[in-house]
C-alpha atoms as a PDB file:
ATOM      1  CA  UNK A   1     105.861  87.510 113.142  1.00  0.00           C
ATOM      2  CA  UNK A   2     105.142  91.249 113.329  1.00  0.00           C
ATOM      3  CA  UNK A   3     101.812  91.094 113.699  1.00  0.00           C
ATOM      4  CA  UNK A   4     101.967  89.027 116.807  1.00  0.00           C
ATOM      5  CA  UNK A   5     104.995  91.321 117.937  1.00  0.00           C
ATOM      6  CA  UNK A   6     103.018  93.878 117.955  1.00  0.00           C
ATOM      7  CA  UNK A   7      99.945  92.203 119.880  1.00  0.00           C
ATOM      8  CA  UNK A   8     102.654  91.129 122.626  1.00  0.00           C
ATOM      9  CA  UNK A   9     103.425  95.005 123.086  1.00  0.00           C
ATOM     10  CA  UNK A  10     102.851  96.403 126.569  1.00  0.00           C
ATOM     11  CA  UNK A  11     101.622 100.200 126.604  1.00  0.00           C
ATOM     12  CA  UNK A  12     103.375 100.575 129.808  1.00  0.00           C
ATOM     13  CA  UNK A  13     106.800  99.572 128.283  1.00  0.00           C
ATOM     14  CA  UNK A  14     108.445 102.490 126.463  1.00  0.00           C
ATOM     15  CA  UNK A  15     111.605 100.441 125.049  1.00  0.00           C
ATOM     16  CA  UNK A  16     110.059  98.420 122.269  1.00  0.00           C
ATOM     17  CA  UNK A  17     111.094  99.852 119.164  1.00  0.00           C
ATOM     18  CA  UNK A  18     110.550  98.445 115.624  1.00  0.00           C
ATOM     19  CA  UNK A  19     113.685  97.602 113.589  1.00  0.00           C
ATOM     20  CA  UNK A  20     113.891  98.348 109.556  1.00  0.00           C
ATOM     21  CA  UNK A  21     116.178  99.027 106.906  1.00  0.00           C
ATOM     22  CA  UNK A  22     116.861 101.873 104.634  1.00  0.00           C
ATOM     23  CA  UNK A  23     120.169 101.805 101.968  1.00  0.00           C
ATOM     24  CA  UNK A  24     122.697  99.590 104.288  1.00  0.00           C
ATOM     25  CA  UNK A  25     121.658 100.975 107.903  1.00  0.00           C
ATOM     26  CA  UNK A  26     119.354  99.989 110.523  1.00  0.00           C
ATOM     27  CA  UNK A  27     116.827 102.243 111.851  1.00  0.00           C
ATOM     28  CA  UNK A  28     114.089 102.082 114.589  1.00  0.00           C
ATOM     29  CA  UNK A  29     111.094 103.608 115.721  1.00  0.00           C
ATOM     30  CA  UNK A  30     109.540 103.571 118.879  1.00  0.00           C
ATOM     31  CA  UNK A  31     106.502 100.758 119.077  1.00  0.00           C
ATOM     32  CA  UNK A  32     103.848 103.177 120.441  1.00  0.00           C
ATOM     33  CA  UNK A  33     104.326 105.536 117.587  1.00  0.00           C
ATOM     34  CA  UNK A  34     103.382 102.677 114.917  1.00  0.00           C
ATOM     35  CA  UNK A  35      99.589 101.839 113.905  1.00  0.00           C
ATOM     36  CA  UNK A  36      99.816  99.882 111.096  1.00  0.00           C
ATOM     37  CA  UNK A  37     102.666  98.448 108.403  1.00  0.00           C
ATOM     38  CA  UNK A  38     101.354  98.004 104.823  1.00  0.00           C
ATOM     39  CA  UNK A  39     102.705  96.970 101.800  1.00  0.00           C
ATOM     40  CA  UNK A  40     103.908  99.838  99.551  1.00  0.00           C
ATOM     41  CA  UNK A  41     100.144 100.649  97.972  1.00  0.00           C
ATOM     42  CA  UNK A  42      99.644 100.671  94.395  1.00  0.00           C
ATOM     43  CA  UNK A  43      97.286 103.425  94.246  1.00  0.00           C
ATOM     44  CA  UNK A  44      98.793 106.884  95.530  1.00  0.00           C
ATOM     45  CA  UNK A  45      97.571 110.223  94.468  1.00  0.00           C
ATOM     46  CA  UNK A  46     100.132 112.852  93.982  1.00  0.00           C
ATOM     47  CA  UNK A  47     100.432 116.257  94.889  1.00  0.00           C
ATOM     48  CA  UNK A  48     101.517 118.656  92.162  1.00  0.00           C
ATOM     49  CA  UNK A  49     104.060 121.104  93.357  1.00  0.00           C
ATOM     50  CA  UNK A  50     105.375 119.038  96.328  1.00  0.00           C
ATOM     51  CA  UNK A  51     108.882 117.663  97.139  1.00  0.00           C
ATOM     52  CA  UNK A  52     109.946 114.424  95.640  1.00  0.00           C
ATOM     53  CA  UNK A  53     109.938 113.051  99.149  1.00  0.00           C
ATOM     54  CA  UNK A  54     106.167 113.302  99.571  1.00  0.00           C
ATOM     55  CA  UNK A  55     104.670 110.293  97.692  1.00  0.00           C
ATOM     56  CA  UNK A  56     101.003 111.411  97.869  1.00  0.00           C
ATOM     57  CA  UNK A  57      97.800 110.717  99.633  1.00  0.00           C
ATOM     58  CA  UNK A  58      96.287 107.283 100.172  1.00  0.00           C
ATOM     59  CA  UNK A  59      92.425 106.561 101.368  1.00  0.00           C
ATOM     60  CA  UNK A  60      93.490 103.822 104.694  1.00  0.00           C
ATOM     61  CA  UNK A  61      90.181 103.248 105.307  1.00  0.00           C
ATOM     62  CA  UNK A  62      88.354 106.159 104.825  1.00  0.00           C
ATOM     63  CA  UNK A  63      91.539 108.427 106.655  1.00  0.00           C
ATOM     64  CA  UNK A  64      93.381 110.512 104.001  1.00  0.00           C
ATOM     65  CA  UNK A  65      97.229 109.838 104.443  1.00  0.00           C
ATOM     66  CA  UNK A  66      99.854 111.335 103.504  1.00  0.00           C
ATOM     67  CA  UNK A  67     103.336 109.414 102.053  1.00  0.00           C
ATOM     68  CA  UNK A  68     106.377 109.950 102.859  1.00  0.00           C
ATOM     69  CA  UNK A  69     109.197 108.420 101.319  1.00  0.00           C
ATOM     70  CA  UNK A  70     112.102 109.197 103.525  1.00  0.00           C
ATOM     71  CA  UNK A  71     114.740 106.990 101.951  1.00  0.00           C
ATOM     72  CA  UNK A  72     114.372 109.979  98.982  1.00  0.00           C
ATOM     73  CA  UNK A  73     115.025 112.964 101.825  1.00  0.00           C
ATOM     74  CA  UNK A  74     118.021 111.045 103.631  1.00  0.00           C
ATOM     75  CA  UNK A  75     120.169 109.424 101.212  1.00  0.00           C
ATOM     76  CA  UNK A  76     121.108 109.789  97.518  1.00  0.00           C
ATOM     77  CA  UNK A  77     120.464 106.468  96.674  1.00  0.00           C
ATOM     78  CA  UNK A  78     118.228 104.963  94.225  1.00  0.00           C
ATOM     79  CA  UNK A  79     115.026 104.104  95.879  1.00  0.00           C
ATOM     80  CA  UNK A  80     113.479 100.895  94.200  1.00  0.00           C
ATOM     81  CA  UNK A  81     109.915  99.707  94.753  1.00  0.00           C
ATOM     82  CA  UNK A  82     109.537  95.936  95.225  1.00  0.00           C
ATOM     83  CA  UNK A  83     107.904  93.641  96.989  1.00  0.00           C
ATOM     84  CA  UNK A  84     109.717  94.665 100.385  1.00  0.00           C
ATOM     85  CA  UNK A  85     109.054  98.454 100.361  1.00  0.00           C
ATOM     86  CA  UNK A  86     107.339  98.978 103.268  1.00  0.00           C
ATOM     87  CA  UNK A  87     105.191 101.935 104.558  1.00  0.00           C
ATOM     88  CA  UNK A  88     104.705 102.469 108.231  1.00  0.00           C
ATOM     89  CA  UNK A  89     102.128 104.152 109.690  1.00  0.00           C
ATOM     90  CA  UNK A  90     102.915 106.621 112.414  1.00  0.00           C
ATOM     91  CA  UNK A  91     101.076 108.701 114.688  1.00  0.00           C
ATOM     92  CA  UNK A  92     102.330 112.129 115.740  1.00  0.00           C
ATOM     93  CA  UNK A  93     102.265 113.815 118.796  1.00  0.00           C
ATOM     94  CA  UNK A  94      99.696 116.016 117.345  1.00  0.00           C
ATOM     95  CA  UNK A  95      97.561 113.229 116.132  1.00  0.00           C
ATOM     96  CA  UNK A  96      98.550 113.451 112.218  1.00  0.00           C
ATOM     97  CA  UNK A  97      98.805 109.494 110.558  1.00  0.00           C
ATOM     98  CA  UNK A  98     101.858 109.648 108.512  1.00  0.00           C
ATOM     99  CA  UNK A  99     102.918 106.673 105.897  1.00  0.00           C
ATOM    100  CA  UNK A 100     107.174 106.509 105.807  1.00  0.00           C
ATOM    101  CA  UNK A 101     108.489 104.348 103.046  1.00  0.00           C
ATOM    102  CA  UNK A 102     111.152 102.283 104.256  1.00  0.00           C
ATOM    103  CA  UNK A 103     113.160  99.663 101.994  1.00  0.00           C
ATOM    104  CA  UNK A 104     112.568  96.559 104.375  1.00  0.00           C
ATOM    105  CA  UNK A 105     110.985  96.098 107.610  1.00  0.00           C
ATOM    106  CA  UNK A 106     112.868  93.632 110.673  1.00  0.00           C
ATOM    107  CA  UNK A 107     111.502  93.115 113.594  1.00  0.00           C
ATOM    108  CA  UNK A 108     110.557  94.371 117.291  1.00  0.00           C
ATOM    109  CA  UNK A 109     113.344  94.952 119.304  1.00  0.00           C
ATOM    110  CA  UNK A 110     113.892  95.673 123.379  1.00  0.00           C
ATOM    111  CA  UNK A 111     116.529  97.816 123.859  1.00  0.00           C
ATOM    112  CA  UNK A 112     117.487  99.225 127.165  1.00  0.00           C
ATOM    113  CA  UNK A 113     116.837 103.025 127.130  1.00  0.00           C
ATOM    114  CA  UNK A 114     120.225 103.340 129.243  1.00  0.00           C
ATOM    115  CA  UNK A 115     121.744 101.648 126.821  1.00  0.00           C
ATOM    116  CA  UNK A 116     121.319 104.363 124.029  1.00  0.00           C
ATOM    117  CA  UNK A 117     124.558 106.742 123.178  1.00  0.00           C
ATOM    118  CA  UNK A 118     123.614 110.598 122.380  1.00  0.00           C
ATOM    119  CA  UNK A 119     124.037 112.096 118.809  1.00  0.00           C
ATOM    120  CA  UNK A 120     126.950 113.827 120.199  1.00  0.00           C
ATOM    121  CA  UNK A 121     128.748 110.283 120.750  1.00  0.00           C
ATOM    122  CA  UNK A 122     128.184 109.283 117.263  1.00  0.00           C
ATOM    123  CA  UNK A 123     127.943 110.428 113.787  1.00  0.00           C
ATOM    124  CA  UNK A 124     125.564 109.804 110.759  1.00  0.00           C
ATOM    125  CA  UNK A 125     124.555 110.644 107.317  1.00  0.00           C
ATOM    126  CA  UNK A 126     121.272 112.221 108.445  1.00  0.00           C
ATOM    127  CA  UNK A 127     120.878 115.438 110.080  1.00  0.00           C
ATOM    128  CA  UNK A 128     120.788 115.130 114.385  1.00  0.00           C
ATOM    129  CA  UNK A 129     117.693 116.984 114.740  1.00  0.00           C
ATOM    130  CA  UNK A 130     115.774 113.905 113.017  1.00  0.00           C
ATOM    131  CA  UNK A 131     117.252 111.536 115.448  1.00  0.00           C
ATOM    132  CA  UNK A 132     117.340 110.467 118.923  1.00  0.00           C
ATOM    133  CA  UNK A 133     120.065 108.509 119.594  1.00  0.00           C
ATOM    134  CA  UNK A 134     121.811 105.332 118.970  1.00  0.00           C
ATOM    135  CA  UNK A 135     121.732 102.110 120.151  1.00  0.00           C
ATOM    136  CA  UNK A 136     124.346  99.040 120.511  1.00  0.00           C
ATOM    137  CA  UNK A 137     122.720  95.567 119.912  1.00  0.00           C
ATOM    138  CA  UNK A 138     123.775  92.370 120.884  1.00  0.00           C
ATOM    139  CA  UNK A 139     125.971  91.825 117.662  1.00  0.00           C
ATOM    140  CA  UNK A 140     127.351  95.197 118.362  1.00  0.00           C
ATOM    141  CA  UNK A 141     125.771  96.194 115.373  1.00  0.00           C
ATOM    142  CA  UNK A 142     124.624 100.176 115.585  1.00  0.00           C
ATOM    143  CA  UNK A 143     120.849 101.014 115.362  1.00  0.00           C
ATOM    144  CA  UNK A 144     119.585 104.342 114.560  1.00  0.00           C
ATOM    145  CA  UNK A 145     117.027 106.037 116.474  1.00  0.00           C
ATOM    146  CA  UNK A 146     114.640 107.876 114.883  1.00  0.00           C
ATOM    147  CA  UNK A 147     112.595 110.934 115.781  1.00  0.00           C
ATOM    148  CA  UNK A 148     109.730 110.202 113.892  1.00  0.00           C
ATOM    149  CA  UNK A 149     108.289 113.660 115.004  1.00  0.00           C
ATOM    150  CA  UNK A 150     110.849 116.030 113.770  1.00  0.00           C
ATOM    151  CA  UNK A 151     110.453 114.131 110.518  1.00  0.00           C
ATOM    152  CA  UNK A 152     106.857 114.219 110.212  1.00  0.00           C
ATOM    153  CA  UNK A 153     106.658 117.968 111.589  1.00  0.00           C
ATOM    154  CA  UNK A 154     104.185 120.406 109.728  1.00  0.00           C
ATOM    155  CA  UNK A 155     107.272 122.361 108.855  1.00  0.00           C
ATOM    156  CA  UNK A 156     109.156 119.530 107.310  1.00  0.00           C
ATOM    157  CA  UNK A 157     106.518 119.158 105.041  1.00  0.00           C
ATOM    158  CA  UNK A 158     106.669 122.640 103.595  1.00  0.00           C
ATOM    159  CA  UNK A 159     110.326 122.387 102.061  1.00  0.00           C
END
């Protein structure tokens, strides 16, 4: 289902976004940013000296990439790895592929772009500057926004 999801995308359409779970909340990301969703890999190198949040490197076919596990940097949960972590492969603004562990992955949504409240409407567990905005769905369930750029910035990486 999400592989054909993703074939359906239209480049021209900047309201796709691709729905997943970490803890209890919904999350998204926007489609264009996504390149690939793999299964949480079994091989990862680590990186002595880094913060708990950065998983490693893996080899995706012959591109070095680094993971993130951002469950670890936004809640204080327990992460668990199971047969449903997910990593999703993102590419920044500035051309970096990122991995970002999530606990499960959904689906493709559409959501209207009018339709999405500013930080300052809402509140949330995770710091605004890592988000975009929220979004009301049909069930009038909340969805989170992501900024998958201010997570994955150079700087973020450092702490």
């Amino acid at each position: 289902m999400i592989k054909a999801a993703m074939k359906e995308y239209n480049s021209n359409n900047s309201n796709e976004y691709m729905t997943f779970i970490i803890g209890s909340m919904r999350y998204a990301i926007e489609l264009p940013s996504i390149r690939e969703i793999l299964t949480y890999p079994n091989l990862i190198t680590v990186l002595p000296g880094t913060s708990k949040w950065i998983k490693g490197l893996i080899n995706l076919r012959g591109q070095v990439v680094p993971i993130l596990d951002i469950r670890i940097k936004f809640t204080n949960n327990e992460v668990v790895y199971n047969e449903e972590t997910i990593v999703i492969a993102v590419l920044t603004d500035d051309d970096r592929l990122i991995g970002l562990v999530v606990d499960k992955i959904e689906d493709v949504k559409k959501i209207d772009n009018t339709l999405l409240y500013p930080l300052a409407d809402m509140g949330s567990a995770i710091p605004p500057q890592y988000l975009k905005g929220f979004a009301r769905l049909e069930d009038n369930e909340m969805l989170v926004i992501m900024n998958i750029d201010a997570i994955t910035h150079k700087d973020e990486l450092k702490d």
